[in-house]
Protein backbone atom coordinates (compact mmCIF):
# COMPACT_ATOMS: atom_id res chain seq x y z
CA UNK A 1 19.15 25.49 18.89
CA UNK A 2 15.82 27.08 20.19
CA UNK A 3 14.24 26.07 17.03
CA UNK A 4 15.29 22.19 17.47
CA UNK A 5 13.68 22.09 20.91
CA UNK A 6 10.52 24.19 19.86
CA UNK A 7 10.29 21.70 16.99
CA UNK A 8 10.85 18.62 19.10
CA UNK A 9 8.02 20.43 22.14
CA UNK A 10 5.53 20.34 18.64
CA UNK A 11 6.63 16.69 17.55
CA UNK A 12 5.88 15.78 21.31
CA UNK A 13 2.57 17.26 21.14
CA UNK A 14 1.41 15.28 18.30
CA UNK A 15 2.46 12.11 20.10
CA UNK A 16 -0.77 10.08 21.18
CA UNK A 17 -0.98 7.66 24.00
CA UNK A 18 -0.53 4.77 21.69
CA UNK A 19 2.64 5.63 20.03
CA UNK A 20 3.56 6.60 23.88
CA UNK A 21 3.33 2.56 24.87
CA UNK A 22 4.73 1.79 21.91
CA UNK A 23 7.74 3.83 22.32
CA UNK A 24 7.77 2.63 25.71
CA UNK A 25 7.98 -0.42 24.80
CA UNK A 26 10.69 -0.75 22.17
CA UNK A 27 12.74 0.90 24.66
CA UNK A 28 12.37 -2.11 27.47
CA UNK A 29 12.74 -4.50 24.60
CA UNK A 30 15.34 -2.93 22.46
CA UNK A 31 13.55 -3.78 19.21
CA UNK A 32 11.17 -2.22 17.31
CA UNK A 33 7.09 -3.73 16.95
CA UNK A 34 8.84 -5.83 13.43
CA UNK A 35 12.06 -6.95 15.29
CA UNK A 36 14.37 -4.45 14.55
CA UNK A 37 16.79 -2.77 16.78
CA UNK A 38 16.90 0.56 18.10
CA UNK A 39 20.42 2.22 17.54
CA UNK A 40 21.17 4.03 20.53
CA UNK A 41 20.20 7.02 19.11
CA UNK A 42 17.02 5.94 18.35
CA UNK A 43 16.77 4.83 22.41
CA UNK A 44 17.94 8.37 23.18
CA UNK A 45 15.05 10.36 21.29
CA UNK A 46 12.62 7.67 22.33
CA UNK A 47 13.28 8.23 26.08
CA UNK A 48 13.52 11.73 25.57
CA UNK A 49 10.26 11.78 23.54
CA UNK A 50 8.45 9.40 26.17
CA UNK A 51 9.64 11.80 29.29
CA UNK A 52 8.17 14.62 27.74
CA UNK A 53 4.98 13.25 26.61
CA UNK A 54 5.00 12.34 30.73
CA UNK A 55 5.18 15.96 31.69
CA UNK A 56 2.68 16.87 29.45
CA UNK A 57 -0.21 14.51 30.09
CA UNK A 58 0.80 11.93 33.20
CA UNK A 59 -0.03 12.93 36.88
CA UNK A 60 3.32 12.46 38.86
CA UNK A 61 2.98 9.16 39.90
CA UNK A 62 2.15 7.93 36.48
CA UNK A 63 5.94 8.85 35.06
CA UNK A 64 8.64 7.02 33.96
CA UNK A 65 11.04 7.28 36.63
CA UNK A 66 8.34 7.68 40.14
CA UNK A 67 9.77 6.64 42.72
CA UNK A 68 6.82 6.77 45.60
CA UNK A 69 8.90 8.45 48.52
CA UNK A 70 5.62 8.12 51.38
CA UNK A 71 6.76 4.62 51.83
CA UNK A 72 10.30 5.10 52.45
CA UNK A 73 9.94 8.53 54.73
CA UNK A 74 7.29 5.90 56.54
CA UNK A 75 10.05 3.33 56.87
CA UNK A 76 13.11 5.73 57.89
CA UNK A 77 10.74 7.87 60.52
CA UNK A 78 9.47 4.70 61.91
CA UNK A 79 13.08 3.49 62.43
CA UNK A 80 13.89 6.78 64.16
CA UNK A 81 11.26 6.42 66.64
CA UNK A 82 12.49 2.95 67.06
CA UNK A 83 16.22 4.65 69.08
């Protein structure tokens, strides 16, 4: 099994920003650049390959999956001050 994920770590490696998008992309679509669909495993690796490629070269805001937190602690401590 450690081989698999060393192997996929290298694969990820090799991945440039380009194929990132496009990977990206045929995931919100569903289809590939030439129409075809993804199977579902094919969405699996892709989102698996994309999150990876995140933590490797994407500051944290820049991730699939941020979710920018300073506006909604803003929103709930404002609303405690509020009572």
């Amino acid at each position: 099994m450690d081989n698999e994920a060393d192997s996929f770590k290298e694969l990820v490696k090799t991945i440039g920003p380009d194929v990132h998008a496009k990977f990206k992309q045929a995931i919100e679509l569903g289809r590939w650049e030439n129409g075809d669909r993804l199977s579902k495993q094919q969405i699996e690796l892709c989102l698996q390959a994309v999150i990876a490629y995140d933590e490797l070269h994407l500051a944290e805001e820049e991730k699939v999956g941020y979710i920018d937190r300073t506006k909604l602690q803003a929103k709930i401590s404002g609303q405690e001050n509020e009572h």
